[in-house]
N, C-alpha and C. Protein backbone atom coordinates (compact mmCIF):
# COMPACT_ATOMS: atom_id res chain seq x y z
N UNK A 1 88.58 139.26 111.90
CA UNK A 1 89.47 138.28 111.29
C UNK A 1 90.58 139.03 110.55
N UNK A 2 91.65 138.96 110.79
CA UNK A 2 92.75 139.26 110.03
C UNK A 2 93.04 138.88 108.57
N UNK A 3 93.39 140.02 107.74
CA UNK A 3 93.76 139.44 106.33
C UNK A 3 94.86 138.59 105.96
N UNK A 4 94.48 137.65 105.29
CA UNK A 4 95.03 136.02 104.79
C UNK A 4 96.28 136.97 103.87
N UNK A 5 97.22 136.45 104.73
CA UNK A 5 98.60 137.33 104.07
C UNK A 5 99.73 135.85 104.05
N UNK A 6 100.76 136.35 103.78
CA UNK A 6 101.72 134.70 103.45
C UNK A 6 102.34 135.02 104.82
N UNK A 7 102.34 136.12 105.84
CA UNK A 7 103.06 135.51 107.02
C UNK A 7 102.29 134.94 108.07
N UNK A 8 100.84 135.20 107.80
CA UNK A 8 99.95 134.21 108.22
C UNK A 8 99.84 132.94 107.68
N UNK A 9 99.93 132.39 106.61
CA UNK A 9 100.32 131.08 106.19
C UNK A 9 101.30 130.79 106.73
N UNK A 10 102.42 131.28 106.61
CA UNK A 10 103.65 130.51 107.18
C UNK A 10 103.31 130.43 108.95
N UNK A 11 102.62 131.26 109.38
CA UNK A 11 102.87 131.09 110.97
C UNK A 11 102.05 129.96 111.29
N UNK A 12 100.66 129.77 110.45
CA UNK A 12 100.18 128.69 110.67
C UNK A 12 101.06 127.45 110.32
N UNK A 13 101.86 127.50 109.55
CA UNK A 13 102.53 125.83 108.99
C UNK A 13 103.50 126.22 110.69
N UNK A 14 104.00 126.83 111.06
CA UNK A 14 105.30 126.84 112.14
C UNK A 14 104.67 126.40 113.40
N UNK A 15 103.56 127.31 113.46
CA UNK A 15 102.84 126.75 114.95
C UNK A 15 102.27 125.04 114.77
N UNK A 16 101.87 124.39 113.56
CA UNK A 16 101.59 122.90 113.67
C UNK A 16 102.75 122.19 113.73
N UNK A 17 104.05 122.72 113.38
CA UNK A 17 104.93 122.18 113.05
C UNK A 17 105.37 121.89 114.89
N UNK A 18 105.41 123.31 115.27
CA UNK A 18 105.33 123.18 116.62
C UNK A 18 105.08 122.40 117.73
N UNK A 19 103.95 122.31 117.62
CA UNK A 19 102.81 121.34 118.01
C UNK A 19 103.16 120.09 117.68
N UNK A 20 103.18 119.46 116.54
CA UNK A 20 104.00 117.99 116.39
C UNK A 20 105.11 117.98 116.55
N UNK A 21 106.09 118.90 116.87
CA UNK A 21 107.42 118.24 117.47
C UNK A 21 107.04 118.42 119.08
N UNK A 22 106.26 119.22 119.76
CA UNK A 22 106.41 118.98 121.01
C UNK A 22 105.08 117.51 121.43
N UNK A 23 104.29 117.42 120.56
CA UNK A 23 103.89 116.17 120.68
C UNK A 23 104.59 115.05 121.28
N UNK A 24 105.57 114.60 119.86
CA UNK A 24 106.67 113.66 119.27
C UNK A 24 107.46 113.57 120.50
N UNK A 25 107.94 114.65 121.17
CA UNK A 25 108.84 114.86 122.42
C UNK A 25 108.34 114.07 123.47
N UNK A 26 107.35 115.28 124.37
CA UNK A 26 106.20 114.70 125.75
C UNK A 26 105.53 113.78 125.51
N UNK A 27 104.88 113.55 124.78
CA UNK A 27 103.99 112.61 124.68
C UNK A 27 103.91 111.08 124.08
N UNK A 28 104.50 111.17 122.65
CA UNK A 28 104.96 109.86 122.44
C UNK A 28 105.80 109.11 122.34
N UNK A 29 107.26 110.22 123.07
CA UNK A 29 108.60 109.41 123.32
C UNK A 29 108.43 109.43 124.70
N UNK A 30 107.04 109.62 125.63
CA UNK A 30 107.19 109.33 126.96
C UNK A 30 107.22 107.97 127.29
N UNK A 31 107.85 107.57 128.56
CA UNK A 31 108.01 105.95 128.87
C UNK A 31 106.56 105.17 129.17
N UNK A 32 106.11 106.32 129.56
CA UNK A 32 104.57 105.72 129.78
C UNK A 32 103.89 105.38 129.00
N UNK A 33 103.35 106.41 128.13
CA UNK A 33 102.63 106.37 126.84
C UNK A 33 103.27 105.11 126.32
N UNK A 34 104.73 104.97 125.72
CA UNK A 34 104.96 103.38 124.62
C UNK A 34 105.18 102.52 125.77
N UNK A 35 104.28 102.27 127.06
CA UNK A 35 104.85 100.96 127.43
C UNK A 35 102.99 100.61 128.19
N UNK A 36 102.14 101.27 127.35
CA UNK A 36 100.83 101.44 127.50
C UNK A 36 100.02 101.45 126.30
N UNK A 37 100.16 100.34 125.24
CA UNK A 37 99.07 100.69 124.28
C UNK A 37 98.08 100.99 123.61
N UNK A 38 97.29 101.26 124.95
CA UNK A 38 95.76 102.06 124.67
C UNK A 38 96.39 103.68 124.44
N UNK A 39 97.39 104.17 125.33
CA UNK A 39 97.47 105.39 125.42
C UNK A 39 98.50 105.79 123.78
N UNK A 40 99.32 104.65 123.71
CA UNK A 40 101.08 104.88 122.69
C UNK A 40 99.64 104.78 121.40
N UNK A 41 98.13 104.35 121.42
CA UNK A 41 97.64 104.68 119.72
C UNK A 41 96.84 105.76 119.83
N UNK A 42 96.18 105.97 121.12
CA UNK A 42 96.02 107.44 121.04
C UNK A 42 96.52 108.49 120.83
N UNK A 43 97.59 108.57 121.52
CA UNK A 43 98.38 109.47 121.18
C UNK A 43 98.97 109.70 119.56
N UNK A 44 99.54 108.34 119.13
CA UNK A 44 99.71 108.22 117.77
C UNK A 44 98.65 108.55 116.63
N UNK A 45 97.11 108.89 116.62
CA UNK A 45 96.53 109.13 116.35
C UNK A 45 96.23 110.69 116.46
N UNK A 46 96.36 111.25 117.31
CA UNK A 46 96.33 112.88 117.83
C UNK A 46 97.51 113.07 117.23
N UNK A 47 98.70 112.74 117.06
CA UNK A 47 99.64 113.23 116.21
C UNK A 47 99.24 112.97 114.66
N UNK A 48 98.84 112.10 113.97
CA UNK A 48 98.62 111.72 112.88
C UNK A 48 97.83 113.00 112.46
N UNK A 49 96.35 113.20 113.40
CA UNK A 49 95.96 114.30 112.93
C UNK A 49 96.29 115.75 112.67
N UNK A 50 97.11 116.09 113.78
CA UNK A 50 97.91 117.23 113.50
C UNK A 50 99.06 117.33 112.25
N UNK A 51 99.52 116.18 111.59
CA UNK A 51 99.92 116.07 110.60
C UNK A 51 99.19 116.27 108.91
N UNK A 52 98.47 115.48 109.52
CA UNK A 52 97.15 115.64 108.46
C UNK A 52 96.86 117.36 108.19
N UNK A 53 96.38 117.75 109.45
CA UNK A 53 96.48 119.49 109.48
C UNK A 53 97.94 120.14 108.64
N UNK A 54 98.52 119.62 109.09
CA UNK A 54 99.73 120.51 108.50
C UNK A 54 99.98 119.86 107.19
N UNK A 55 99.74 118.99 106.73
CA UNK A 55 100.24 118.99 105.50
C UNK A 55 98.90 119.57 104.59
N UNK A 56 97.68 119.95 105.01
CA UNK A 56 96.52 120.24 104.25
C UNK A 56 96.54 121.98 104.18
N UNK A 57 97.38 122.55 105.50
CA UNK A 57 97.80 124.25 105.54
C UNK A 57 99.05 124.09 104.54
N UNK A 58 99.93 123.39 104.13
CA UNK A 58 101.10 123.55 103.60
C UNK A 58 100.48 123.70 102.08
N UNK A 59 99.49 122.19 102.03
CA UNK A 59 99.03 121.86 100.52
C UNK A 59 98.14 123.63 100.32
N UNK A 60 97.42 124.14 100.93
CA UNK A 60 96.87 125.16 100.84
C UNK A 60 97.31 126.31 100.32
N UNK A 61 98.42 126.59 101.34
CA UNK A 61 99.51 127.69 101.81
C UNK A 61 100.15 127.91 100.02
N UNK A 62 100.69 126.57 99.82
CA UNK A 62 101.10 126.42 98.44
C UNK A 62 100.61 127.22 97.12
N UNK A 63 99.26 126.55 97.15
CA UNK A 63 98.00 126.82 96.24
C UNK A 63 97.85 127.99 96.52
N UNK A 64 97.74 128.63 97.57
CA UNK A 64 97.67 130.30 97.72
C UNK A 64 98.39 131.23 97.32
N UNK A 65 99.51 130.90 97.12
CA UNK A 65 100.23 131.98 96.87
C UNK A 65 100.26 132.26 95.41
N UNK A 66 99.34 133.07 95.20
CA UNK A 66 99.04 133.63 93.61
C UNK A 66 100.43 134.21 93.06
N UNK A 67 101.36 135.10 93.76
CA UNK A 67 102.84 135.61 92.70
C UNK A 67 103.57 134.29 93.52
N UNK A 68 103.62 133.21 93.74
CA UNK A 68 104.42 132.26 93.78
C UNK A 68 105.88 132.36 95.06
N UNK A 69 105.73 133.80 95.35
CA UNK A 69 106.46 134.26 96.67
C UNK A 69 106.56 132.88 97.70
N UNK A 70 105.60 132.20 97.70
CA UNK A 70 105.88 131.58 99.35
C UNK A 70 105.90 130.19 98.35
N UNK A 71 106.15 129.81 97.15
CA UNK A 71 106.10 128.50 97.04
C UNK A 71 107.43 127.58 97.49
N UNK A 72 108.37 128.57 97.90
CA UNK A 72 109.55 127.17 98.67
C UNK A 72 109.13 126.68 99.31
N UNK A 73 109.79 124.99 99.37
CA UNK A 73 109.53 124.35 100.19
C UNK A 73 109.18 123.83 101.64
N UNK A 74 107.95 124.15 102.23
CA UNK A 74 108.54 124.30 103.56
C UNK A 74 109.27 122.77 104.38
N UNK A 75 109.93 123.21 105.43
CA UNK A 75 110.58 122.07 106.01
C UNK A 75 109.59 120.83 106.23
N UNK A 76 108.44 120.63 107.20
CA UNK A 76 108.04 119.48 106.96
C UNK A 76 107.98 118.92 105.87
N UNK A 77 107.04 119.15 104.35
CA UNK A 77 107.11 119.21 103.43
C UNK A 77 108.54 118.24 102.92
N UNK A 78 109.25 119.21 102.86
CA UNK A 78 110.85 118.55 102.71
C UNK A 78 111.51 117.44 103.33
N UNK A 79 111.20 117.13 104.83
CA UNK A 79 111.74 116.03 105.35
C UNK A 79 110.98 114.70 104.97
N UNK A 80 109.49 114.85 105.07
CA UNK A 80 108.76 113.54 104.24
C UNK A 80 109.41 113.24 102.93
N UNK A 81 109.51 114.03 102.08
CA UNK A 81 109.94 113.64 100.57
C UNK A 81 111.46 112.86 100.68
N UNK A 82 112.70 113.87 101.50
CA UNK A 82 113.65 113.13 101.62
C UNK A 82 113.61 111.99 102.30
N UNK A 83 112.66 111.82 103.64
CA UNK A 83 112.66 110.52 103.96
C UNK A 83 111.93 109.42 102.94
N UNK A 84 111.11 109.31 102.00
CA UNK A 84 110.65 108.74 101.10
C UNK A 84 111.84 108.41 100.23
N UNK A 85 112.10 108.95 100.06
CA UNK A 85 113.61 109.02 99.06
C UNK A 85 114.76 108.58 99.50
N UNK A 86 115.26 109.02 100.83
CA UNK A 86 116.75 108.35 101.18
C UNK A 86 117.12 107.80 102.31
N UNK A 87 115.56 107.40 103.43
CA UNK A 87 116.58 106.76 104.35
C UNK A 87 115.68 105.34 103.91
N UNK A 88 116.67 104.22 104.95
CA UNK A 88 116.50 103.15 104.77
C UNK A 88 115.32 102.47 105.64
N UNK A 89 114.00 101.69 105.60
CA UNK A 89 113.32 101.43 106.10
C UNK A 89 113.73 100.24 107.74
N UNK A 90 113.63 100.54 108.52
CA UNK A 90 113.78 99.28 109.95
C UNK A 90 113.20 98.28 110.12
N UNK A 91 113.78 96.96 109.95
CA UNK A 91 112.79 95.65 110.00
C UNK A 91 112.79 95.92 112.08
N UNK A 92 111.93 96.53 112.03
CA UNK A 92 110.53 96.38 113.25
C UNK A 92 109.61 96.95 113.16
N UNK A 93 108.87 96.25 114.30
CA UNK A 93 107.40 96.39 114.11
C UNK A 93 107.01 98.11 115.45
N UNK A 94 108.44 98.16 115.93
CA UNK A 94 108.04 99.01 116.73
C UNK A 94 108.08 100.80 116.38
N UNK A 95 107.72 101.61 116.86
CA UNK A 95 107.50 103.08 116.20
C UNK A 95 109.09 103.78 116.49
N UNK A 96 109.54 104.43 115.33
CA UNK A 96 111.23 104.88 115.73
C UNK A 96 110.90 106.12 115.14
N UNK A 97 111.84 107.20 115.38
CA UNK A 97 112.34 108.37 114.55
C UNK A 97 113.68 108.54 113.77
N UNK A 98 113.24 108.45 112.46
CA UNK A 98 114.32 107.80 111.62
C UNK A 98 115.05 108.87 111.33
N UNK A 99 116.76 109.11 111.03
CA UNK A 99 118.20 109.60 111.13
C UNK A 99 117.53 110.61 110.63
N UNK A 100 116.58 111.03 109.75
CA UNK A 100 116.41 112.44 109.27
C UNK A 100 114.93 113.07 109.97
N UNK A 101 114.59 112.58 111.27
CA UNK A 101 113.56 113.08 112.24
C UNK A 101 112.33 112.75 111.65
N UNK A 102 111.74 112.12 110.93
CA UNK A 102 110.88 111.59 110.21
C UNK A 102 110.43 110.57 111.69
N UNK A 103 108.65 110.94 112.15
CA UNK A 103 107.92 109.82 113.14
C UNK A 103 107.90 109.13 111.66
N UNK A 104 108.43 107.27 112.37
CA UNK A 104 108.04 105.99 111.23
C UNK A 104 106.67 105.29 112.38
N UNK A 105 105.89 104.79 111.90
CA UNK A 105 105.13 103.86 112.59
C UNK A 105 104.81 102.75 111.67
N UNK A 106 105.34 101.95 111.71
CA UNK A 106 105.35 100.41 110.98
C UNK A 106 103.74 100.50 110.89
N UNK A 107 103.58 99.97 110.12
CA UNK A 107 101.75 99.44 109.23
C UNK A 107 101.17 100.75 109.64
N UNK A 108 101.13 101.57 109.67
CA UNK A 108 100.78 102.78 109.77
C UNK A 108 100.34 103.88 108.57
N UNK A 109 99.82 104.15 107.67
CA UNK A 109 99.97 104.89 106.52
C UNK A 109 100.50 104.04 105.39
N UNK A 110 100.51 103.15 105.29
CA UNK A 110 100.98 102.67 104.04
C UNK A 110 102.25 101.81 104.03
């Protein structure tokens, strides 16, 4: 096992980050998947979790860094908060990616 260093934290937050944007791409902006709703909540669910992952390596990653070196913000991190904060919510019920790349899924999380 390799020693837990901060460019191993960060590579882990980049490779999930990874991973949910090529999700977000193939899989749940495919025509198939949203015009199939057994598959458009599976899938939405396998992304959810990989989110879940990455924000629990970020929350970690954070907490780890004893001289405070890696506590900037990382980008996911940052786009949730600004989307919480400044874009405007869509009266539908259907799943969009809102002006600042933020997945929205109506009744979804809160």
């Amino acid at each position: 096992m390799s020693e837990l260093d901060e460019f191993g934290r960060h590579e882990v937050l980049d490779r999930a980050s990874l991973l949910m944007q090529t999700w977000d791409s193939f899989i749940l902006e495919h025509g198939y998947v949203q015009a199939t709703p057994e598959l458009a909540a599976a899938a939405q669910k396998a992304f959810d979790g990989l989110h879940d992952f990455y924000q629990l390596a970020g929350r970690l990653t954070l907490e780890g860094s004893p001289d405070d070196s890696f506590s900037r913000v990382v980008e996911g991190l940052a786009d949730a908060e600004h989307h919480a904060t400044h874009c405007s919510p869509r009266d539908t019920k259907e799943p969009y990616t809102c002006e600042c790349g933020v997945r929205v899924v109506p009744g979804v999380g809160g």
